[in-house]
Protein backbone atom coordinates (compact mmCIF):
# COMPACT_ATOMS: atom_id res chain seq x y z
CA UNK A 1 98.94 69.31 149.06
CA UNK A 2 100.62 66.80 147.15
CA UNK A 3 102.90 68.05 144.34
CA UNK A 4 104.03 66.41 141.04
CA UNK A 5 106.93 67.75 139.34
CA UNK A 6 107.17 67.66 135.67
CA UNK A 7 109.47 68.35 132.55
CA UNK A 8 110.64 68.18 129.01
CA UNK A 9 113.23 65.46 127.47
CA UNK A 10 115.18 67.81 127.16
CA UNK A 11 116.50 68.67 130.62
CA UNK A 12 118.03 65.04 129.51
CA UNK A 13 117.48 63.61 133.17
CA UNK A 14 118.28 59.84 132.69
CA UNK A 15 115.22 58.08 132.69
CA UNK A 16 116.60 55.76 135.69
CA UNK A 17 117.01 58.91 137.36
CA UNK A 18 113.55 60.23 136.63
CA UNK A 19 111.85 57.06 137.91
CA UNK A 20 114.04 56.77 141.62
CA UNK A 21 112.59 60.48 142.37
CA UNK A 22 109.43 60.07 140.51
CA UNK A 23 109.79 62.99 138.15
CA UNK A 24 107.44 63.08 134.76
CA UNK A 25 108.60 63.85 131.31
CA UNK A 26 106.94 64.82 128.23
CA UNK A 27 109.34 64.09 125.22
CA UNK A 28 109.40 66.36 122.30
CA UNK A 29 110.16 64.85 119.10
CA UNK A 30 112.84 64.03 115.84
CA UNK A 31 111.65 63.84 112.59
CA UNK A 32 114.73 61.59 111.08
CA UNK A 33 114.78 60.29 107.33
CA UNK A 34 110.96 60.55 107.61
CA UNK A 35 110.48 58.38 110.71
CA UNK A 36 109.12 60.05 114.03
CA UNK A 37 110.88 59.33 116.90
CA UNK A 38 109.73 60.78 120.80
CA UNK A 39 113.43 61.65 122.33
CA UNK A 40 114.51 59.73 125.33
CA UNK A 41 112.02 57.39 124.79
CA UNK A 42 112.37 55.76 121.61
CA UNK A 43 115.55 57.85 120.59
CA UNK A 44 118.93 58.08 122.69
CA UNK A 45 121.70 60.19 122.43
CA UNK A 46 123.93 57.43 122.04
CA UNK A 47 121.32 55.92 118.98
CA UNK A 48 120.67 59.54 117.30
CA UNK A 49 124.71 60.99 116.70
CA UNK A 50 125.40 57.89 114.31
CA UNK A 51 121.91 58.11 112.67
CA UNK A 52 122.32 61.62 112.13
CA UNK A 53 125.82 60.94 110.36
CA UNK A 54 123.99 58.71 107.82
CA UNK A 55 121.10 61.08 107.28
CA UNK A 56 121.32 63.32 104.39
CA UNK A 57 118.84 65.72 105.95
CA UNK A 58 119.04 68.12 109.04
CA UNK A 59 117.00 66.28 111.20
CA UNK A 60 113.31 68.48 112.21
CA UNK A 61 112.20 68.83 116.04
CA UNK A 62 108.71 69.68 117.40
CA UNK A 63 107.23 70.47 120.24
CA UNK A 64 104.97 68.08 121.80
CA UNK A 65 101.67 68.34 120.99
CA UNK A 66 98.66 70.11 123.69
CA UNK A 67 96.69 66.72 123.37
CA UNK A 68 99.66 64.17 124.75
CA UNK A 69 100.13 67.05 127.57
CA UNK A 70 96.82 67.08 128.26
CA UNK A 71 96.74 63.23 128.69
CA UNK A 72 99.53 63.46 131.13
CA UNK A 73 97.81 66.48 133.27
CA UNK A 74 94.40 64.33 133.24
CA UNK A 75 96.23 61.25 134.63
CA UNK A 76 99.00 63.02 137.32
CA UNK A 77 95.64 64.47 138.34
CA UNK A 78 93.99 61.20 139.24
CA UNK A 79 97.29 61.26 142.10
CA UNK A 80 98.20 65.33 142.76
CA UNK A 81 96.55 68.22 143.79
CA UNK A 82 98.99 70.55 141.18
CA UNK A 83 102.36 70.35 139.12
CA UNK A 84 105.36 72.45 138.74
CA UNK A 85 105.93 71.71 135.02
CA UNK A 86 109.46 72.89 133.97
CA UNK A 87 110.62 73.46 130.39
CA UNK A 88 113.27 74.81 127.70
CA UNK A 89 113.27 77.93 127.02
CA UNK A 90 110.46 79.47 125.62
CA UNK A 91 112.54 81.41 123.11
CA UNK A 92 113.34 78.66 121.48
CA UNK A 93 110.48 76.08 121.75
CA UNK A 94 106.77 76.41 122.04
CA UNK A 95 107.00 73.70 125.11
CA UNK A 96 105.94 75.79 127.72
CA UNK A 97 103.20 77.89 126.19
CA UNK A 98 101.50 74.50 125.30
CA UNK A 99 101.72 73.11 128.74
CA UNK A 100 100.07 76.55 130.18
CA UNK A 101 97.25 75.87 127.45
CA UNK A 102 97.05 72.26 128.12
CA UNK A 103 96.58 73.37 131.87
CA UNK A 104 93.90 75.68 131.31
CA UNK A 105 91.96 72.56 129.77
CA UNK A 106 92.36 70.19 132.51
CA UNK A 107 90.26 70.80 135.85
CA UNK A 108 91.21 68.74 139.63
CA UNK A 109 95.02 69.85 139.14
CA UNK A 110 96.69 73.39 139.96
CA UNK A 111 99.34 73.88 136.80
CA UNK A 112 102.62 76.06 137.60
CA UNK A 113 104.52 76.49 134.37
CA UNK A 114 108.14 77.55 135.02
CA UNK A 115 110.48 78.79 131.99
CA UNK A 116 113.56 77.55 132.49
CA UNK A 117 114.97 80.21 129.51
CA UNK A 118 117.91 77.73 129.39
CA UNK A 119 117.82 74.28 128.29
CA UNK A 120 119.82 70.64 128.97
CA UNK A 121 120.91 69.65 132.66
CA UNK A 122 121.00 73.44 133.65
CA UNK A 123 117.33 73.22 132.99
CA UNK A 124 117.58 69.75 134.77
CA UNK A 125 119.12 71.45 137.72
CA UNK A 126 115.66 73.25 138.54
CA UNK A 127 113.57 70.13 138.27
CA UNK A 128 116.37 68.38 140.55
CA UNK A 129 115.79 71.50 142.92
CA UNK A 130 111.76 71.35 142.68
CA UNK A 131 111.35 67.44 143.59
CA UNK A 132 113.54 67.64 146.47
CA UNK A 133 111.64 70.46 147.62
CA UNK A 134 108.31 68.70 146.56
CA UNK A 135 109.12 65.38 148.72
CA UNK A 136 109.35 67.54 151.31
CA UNK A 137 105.75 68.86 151.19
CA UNK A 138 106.94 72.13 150.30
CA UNK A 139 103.97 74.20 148.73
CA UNK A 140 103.96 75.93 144.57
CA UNK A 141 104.62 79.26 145.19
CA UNK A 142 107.58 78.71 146.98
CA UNK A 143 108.80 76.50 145.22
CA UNK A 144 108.34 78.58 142.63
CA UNK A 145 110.47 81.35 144.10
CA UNK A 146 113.06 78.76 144.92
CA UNK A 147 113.53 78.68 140.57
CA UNK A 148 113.26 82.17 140.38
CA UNK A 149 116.59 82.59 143.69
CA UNK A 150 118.44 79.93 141.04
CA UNK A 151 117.94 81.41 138.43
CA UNK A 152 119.86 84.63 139.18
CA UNK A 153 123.17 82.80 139.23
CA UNK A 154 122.37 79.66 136.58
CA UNK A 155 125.21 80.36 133.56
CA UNK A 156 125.61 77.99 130.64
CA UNK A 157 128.07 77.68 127.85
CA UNK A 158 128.21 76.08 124.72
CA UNK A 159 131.00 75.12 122.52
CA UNK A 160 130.25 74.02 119.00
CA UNK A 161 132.49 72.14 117.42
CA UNK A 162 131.04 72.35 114.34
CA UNK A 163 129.15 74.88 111.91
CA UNK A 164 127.38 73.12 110.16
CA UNK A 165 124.03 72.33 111.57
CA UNK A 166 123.99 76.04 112.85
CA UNK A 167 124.15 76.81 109.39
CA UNK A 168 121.77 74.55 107.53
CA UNK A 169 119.28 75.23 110.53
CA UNK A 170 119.34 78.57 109.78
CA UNK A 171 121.17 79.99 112.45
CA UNK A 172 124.48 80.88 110.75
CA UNK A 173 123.96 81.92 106.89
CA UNK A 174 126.53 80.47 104.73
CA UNK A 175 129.09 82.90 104.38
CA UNK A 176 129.48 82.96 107.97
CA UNK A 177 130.16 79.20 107.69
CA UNK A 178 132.74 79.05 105.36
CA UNK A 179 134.68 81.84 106.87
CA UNK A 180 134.31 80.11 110.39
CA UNK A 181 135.48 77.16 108.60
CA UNK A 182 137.84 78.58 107.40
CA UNK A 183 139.71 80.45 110.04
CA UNK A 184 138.62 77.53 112.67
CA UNK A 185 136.22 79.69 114.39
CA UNK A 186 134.26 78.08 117.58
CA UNK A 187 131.44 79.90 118.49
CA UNK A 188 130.80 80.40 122.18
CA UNK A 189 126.77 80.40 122.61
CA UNK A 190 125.17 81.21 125.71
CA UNK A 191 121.12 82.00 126.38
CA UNK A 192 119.95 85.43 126.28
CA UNK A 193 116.08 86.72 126.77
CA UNK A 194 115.75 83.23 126.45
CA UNK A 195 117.57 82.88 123.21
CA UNK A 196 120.70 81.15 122.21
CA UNK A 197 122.61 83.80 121.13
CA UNK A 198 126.66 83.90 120.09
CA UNK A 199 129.23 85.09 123.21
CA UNK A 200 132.67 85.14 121.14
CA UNK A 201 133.82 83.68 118.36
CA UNK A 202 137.36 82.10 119.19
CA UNK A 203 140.15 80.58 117.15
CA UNK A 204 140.56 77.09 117.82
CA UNK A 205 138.89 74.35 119.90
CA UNK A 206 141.68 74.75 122.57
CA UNK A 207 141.52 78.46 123.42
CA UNK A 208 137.45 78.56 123.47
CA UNK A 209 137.47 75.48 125.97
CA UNK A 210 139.85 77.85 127.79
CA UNK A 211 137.96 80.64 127.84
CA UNK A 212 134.71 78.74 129.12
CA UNK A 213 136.96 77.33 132.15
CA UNK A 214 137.85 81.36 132.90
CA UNK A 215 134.33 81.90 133.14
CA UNK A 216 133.56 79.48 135.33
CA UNK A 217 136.64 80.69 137.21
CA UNK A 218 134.72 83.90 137.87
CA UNK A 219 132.32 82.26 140.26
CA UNK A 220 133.98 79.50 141.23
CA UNK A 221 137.08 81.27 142.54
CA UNK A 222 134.80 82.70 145.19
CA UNK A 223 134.61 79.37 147.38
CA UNK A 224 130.77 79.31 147.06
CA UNK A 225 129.48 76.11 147.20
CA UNK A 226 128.16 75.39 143.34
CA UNK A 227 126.29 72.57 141.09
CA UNK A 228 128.02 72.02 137.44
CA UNK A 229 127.23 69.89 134.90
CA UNK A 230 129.44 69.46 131.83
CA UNK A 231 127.32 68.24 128.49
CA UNK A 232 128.50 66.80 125.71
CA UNK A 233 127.60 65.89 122.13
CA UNK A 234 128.79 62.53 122.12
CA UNK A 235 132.59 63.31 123.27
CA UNK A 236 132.64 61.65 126.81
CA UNK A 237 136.01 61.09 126.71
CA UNK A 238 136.87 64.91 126.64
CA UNK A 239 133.91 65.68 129.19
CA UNK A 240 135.01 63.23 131.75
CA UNK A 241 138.45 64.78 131.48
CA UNK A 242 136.99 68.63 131.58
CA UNK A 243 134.92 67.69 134.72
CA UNK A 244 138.07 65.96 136.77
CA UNK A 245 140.14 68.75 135.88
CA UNK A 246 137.49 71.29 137.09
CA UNK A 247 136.95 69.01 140.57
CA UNK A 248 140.60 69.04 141.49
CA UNK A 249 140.69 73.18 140.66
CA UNK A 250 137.62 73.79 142.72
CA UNK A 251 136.42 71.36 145.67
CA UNK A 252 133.55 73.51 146.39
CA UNK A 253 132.14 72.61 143.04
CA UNK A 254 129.81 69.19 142.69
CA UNK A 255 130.04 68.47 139.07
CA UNK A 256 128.40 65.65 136.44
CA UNK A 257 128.49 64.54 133.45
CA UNK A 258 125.26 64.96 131.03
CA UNK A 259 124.67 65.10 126.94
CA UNK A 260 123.58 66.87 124.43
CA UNK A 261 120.25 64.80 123.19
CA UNK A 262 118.73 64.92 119.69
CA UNK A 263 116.50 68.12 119.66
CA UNK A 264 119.36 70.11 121.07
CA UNK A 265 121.96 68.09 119.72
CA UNK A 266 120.31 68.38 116.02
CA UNK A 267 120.98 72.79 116.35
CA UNK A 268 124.36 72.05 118.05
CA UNK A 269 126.17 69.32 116.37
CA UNK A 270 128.04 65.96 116.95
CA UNK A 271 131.36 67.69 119.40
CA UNK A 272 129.94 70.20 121.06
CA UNK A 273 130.54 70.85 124.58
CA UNK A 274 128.87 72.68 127.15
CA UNK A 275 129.08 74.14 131.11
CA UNK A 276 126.47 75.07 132.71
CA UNK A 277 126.29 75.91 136.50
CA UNK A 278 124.88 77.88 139.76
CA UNK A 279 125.43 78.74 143.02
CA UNK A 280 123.72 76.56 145.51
């Protein structure tokens, strides 16, 4: 059986990346200053932080549609017999529920949806996981419950810098926002039931960055081999630093460096920072 793996832009896999292990994408999409843009394909992190400083609108993000995913099941199954199709969570994007529906409408290719319930390069780290195990003729189903074994140890954090787009996207009313403002609150987010929920609210940049190393003390202090990824919202400077500090701490860790892209970086902010990792 030959298996195709597939996922969402935002698992932000570099599209050099994607196309060495032959991994498919379906991008979901920015509505900017009225002009539609598909992410990683016609809008890069690096292009959307100083667009979005210029805009005087919250950017809008969308799912894409069951038709395009259609089109890409009808073509991968001119090649493949099925497709492990990985996506955000579907607590916070309709993504996954299309793809199901968009499978149920194609025929000559077996569909396996996975939910992710996390989103960015931990999301990444299962579609990593599933083409690996794909090129080596490994069958759905246990690949499958390869996702499911990850997932019981997959943690991610998220540090926003910023209030502002939590608030005006409805995620933080606006008294919350000026008192976080205020007292420099940083919200610690993590997923829960596949929603992005608050962890702690901490005083200062410095002390939450802190407290998101201590948790990834708590698994990395056990010697376990593990796979990180720190994400940013276009602060490479301070991830590049966060990830060498965390490699000299813990050699049994193999950490990169990914970003925040515009759907996720539109809810999070320019600044924010992220860790997300699991045990291998």
């Amino acid at each position: 059986m030959k298996v195709a793996v597939m996922t969402d832009s935002t698992a932000y896999i570099p599209s050099d990346l994607r196309e060495q292990l032959g991994i498919e994408m379906v991008p979901l999409n920015v509505v900017l200053e009225d002009k539609s843009y598909q992410e990683e394909i016609d809008l890069q992190a690096n292009e959307f932080y100083p667009l979005c400083r210029q805009a005087k609108e919250l950017p809008k993000t969308s799912q894409p549609s069951i038709g395009y995913i259609t089109e890409k099941l009808e073509k991968l199954a001119t090649e493949y017999d099925a497709v492990i199709s990985i996506h955000l969570s579907s607590g916070i994007s309709g993504t996954y529920q299309a793809v199901i529906a968009a499978g149920d409408m194609v025929d000559g290719i077996d569909v396996y949806a996975f939910d992710s319930e996390i989103s960015c390069m931990p999301q990444g780290f299962y579609v990593l996981e599933a083409i690996e195990m794909a090129k080596q003729d490994v069958d759905p189903k246990t690949i499958l419950a390869r996702l499911d074994e990850m997932k019981q140890s997959m943690r991610a954090y998220f540090l926003v810098d910023d209030l502002t787009n939590l608030q005006r996207g409805g995620r933080l009313n606006s008294a919350q926002a000026l008192v976080g403002s205020m007292l420099q609150v940083k919200p610690l987010l993590h997923f829960v039931n596949k929603q992005i929920v608050p962890f702690e609210k901490i005083r200062t940049h410095k002390k939450a960055l802190k407290r998101i190393i201590g948790l990834f003390a708590e698994d990395a202090d056990t010697g376990k081999p593990l796979r990180a990824a720190v994400i940013h919202a276009n602060r490479e400077e301070d991830a590049l630093v966060l990830k060498e500090g965390l490699e000299q701490l813990y050699p049994n860790a193999e950490i990169s460096v990914s970003y925040f892209g515009a759907v996720i970086g539109t809810h999070l902010g320019e600044g924010a920072l992220g860790l997300g990792w699991y045990m291998k």
